[in-house]
Protein backbone atom coordinates (compact mmCIF):
# COMPACT_ATOMS: atom_id res chain seq x y z
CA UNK A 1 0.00 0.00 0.00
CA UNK A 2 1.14 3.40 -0.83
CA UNK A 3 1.49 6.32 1.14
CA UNK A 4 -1.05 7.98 -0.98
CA UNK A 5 -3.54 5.85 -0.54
CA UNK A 6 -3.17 5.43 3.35
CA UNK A 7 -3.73 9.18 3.26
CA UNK A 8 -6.73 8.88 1.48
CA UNK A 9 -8.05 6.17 3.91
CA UNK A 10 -7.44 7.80 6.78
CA UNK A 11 -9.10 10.85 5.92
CA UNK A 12 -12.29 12.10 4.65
CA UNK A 13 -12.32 13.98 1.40
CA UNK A 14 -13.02 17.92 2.27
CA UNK A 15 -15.31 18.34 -0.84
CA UNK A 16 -17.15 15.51 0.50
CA UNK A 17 -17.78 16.50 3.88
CA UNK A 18 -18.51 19.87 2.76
CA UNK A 19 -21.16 18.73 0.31
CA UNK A 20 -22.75 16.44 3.30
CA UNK A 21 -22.27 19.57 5.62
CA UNK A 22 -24.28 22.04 3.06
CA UNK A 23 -27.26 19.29 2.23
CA UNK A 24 -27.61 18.88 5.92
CA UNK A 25 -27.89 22.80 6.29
CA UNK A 26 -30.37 23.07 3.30
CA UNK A 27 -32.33 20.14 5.07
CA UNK A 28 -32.52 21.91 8.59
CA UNK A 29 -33.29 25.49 7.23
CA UNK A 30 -36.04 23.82 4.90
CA UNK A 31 -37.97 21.84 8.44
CA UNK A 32 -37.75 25.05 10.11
CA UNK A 33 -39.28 26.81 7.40
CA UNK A 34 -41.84 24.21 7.90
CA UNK A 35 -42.03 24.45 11.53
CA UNK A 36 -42.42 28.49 11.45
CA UNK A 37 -45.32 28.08 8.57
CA UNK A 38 -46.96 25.89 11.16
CA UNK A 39 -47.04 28.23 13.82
CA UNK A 40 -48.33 30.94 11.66
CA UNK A 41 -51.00 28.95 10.53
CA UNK A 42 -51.87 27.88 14.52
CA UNK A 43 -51.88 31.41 15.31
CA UNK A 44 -54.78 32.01 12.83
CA UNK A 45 -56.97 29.81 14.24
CA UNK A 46 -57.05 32.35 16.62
CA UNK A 47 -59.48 34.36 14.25
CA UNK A 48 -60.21 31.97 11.64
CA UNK A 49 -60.83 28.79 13.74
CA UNK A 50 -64.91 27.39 13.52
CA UNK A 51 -67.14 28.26 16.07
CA UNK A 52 -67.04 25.31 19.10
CA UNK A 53 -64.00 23.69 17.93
CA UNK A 54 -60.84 24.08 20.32
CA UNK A 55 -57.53 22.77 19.13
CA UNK A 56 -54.23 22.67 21.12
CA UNK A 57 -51.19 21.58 20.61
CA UNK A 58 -48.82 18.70 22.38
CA UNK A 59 -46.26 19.54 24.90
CA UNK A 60 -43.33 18.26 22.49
CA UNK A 61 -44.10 18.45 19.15
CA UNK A 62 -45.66 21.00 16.65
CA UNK A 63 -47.50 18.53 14.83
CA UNK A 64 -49.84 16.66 16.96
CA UNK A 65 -52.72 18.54 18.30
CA UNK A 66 -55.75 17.90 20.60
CA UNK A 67 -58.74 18.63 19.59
CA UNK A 68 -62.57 18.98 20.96
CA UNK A 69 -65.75 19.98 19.17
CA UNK A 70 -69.14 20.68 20.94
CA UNK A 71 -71.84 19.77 18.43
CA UNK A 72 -74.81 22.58 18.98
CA UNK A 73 -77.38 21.68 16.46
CA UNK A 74 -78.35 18.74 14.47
CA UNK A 75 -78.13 14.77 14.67
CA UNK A 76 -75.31 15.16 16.79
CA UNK A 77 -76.38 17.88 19.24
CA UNK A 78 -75.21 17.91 22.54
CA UNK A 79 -72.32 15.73 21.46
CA UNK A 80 -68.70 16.22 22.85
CA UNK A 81 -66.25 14.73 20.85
CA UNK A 82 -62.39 14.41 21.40
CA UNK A 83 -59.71 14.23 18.53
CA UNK A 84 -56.00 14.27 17.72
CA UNK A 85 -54.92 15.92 14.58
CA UNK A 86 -51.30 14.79 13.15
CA UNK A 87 -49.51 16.71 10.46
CA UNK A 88 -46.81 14.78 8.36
CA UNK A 89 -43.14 16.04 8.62
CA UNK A 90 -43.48 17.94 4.96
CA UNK A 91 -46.51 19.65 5.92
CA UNK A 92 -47.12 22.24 4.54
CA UNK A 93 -46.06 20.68 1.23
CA UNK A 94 -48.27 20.04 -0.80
CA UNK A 95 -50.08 16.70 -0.87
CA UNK A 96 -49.13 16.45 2.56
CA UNK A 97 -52.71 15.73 4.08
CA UNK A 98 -52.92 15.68 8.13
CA UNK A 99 -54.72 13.18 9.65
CA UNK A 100 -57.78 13.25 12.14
CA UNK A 101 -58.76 10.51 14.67
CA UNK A 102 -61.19 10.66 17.01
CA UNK A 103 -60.13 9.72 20.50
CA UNK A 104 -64.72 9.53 21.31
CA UNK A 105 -66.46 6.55 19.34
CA UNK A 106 -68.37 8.37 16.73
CA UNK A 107 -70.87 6.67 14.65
CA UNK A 108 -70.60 8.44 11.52
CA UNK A 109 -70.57 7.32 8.01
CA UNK A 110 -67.18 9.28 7.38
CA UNK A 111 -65.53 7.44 10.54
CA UNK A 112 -63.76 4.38 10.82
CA UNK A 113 -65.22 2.60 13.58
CA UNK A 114 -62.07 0.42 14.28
CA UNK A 115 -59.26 3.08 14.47
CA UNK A 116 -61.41 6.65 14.24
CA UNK A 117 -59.71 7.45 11.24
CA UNK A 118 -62.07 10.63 9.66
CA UNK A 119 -61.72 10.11 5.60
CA UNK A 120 -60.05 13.39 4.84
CA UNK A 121 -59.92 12.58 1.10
CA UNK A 122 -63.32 13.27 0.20
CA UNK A 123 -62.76 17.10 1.12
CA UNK A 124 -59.16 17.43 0.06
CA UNK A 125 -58.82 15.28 -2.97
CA UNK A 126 -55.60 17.27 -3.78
CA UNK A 127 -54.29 18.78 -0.79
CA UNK A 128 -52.72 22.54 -1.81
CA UNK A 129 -50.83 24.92 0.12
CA UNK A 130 -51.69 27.78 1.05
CA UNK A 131 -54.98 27.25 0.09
CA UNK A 132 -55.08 24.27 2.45
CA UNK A 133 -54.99 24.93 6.62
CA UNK A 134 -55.40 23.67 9.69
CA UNK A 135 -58.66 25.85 9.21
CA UNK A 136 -59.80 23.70 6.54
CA UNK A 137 -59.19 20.55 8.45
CA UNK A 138 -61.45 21.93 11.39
CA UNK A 139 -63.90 23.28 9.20
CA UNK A 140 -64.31 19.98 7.29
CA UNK A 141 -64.13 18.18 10.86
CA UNK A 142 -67.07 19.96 12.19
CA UNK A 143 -69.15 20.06 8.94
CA UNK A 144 -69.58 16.10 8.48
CA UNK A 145 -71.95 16.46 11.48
CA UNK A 146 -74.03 18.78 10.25
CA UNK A 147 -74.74 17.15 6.46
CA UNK A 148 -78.31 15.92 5.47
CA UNK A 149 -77.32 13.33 3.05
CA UNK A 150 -74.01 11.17 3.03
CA UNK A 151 -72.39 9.81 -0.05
CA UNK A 152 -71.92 6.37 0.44
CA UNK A 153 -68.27 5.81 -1.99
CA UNK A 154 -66.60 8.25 0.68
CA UNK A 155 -68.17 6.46 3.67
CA UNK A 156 -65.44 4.34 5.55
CA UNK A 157 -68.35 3.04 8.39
CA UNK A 158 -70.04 1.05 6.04
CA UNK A 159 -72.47 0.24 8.56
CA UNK A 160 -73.33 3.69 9.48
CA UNK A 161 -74.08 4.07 5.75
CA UNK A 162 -76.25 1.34 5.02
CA UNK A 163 -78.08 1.86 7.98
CA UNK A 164 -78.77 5.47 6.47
CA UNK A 165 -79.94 4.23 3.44
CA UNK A 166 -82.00 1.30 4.84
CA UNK A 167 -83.15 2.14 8.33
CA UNK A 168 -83.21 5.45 9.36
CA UNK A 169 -84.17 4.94 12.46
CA UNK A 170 -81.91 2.71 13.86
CA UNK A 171 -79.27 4.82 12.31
CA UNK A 172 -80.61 7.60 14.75
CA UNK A 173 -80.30 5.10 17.46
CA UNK A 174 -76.95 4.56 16.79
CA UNK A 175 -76.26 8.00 16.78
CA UNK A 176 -77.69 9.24 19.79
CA UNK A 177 -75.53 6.72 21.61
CA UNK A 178 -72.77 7.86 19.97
CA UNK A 179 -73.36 11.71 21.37
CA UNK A 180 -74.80 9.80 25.13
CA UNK A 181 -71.41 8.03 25.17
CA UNK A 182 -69.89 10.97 24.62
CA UNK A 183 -71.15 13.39 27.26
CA UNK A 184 -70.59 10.48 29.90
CA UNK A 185 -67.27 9.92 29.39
CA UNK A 186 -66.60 14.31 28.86
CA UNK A 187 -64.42 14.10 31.57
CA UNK A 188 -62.12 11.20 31.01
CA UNK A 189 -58.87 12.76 29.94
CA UNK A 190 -56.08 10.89 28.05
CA UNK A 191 -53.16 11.28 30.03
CA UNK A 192 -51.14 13.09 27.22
CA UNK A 193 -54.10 15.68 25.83
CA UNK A 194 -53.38 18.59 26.13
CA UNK A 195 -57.50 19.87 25.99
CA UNK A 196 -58.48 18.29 29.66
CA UNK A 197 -62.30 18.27 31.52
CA UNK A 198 -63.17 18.43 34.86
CA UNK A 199 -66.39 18.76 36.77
CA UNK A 200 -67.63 22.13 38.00
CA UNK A 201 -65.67 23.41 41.04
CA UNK A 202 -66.40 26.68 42.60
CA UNK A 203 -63.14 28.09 41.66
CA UNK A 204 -64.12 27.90 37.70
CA UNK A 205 -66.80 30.13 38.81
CA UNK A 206 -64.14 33.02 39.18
CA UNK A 207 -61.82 32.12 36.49
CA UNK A 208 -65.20 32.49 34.37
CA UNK A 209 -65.68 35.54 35.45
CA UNK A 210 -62.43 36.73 34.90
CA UNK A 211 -62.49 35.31 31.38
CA UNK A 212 -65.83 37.84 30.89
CA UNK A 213 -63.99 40.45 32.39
CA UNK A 214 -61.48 40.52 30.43
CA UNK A 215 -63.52 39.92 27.22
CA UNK A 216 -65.43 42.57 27.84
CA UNK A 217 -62.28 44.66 28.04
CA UNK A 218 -60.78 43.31 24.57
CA UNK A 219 -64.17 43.66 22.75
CA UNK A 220 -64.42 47.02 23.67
CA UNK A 221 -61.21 47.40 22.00
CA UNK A 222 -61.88 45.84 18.82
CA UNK A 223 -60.08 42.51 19.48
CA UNK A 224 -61.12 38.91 20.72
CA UNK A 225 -63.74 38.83 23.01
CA UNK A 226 -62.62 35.80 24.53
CA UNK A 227 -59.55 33.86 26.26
CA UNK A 228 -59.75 30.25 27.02
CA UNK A 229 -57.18 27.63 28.57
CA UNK A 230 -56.13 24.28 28.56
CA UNK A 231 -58.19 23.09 31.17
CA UNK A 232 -61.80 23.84 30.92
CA UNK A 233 -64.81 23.52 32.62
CA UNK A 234 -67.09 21.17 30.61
CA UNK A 235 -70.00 23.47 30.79
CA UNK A 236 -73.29 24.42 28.94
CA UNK A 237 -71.28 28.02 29.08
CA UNK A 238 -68.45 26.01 27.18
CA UNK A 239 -70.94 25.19 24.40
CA UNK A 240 -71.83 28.81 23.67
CA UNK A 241 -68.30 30.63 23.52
CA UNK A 242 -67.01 32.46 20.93
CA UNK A 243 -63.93 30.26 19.76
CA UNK A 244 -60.25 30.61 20.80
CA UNK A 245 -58.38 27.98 19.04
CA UNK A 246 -54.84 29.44 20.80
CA UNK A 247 -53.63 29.91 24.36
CA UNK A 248 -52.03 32.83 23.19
CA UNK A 249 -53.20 36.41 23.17
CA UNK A 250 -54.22 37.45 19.91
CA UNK A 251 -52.09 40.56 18.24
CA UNK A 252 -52.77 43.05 15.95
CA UNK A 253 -49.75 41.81 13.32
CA UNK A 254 -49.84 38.39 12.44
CA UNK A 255 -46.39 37.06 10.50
CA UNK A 256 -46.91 35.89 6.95
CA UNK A 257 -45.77 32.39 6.00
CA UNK A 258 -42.62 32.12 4.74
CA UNK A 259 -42.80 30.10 0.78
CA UNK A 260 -40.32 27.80 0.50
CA UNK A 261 -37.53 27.79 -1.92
CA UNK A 262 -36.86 25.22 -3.96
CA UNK A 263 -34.55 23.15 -2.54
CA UNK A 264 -36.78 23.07 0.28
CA UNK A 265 -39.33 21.37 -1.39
CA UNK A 266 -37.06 19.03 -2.70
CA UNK A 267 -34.89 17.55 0.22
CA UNK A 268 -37.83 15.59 1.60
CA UNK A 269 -38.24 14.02 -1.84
């Protein structure tokens, strides 16, 4: 063996290491682009977030969330379901669809009754940034339980959906266990959700009235009218809030997502 090539196997080529150094720079900058879009877009839930549906996310990660949504009208009324949404590493990119799962049995044609898996393709056949949010997501998750007709191709409870078609009224049956389950069990918390019930204590008396305090106090100056927090009171007062999707105060200038270059969109490829 020659000295030349000892050298050259006992040492890394620099243009090598460099190039490894530089694609693991492009591939760090690119997530954190990511990550920073995310929190934008969690931030405007703050405003944009449907009425009843609360959303918060995990201790340790930016891209599991916990979710609740108080049903107010329809088959489902009175219903208080629990979910977890999960957004893929390359989200926002496009065709990088979250996924919901509800943590309450729900007896819904659009809900898999094994894993509670909600059929996101049937509202986001192509998923598109930026015209695709975490907005969308909550918007499509509370609309399924307010539709008068199901289509029966998207349905992934095939159950649910033959009973729709064949015998309405056990359908309703099943359904209004489905919302009876889920008031009983309201304030059974998973122990890593981040949205968590308990029963009515006098103290949530004051921090109720401090939240109407200080609503008052924001309205009157043309921002949110409301606060809320991770831990709240499972209340009929609940049911009727104005929606707060954030724990954070809302402010007057929101950041705008960042695009992403185009390396960024291809180092996940």
């Amino acid at each position: 063996m020659t000295a030349e090539s000892t050298t050259s196997a006992g040492s890394a080529d620099p243009l090598s290491n460099a190039s490894a150094a530089l694609t693991t720079l492009r591939s760090y900058r690119a997530q954190n682009l990511k990550d920073y879009n995310i929190m934008v877009e969690y931030k405007m839930l703050k405003e944009e977030a449907p009425r009843g549906v609360y959303l918060l996310p995990a201790q340790d990660s930016l891209r599991m969330y916990y979710g609740v949504i108080f049903i107010e009208a329809g088959l489902y009324r009175g219903a208080v379901f629990r979910f977890r949404v999960e957004l893929p590493r390359n989200y926002p990119a496009n065709d990088a669809l979250p996924s919901v799962t509800f943590v309450s049995r729900v007896f819904h044609p659009y809900v898999n009754p094994t894993s509670g898996d909600l059929s996101l393709r049937s509202g986001f056949p192509l998923w598109r940034t930026p015209n695709h949010t975490l907005t969308s997501v909550l918007e499509f998750t509370k609309r399924i339980f307010y539709l008068q007709d199901y289509n029966v191709e998207d349905a992934t409870n095939i159950q649910a959906a033959q009973l729709w078609a064949r015998n309405r009224n056990s359908f309703l049956t099943r359904v209004e266990g489905s919302v009876s389950l889920s008031i009983e069990k309201r304030f059974v918390n998973d122990t890593e959700a981040t949205i968590r019930f308990s029963d009515h204590a006098p103290h949530h008396d004051m921090i109720r009235t401090e939240i109407l305090r200080r609503g008052a106090r924001r309205g009157a100056r043309g921002t949110s009218a409301s606060e809320t927090t991770a831990s709240v009171p499972a209340s009929e007062e609940n049911k009727g809030a104005n929606n707060d999707a954030s724990d954070e105060h809302a402010s007057n200038h929101r950041p705008s997502p960042i695009p992403f270059p185009a390396e960024a969109e291809t180092s996940d490829a």
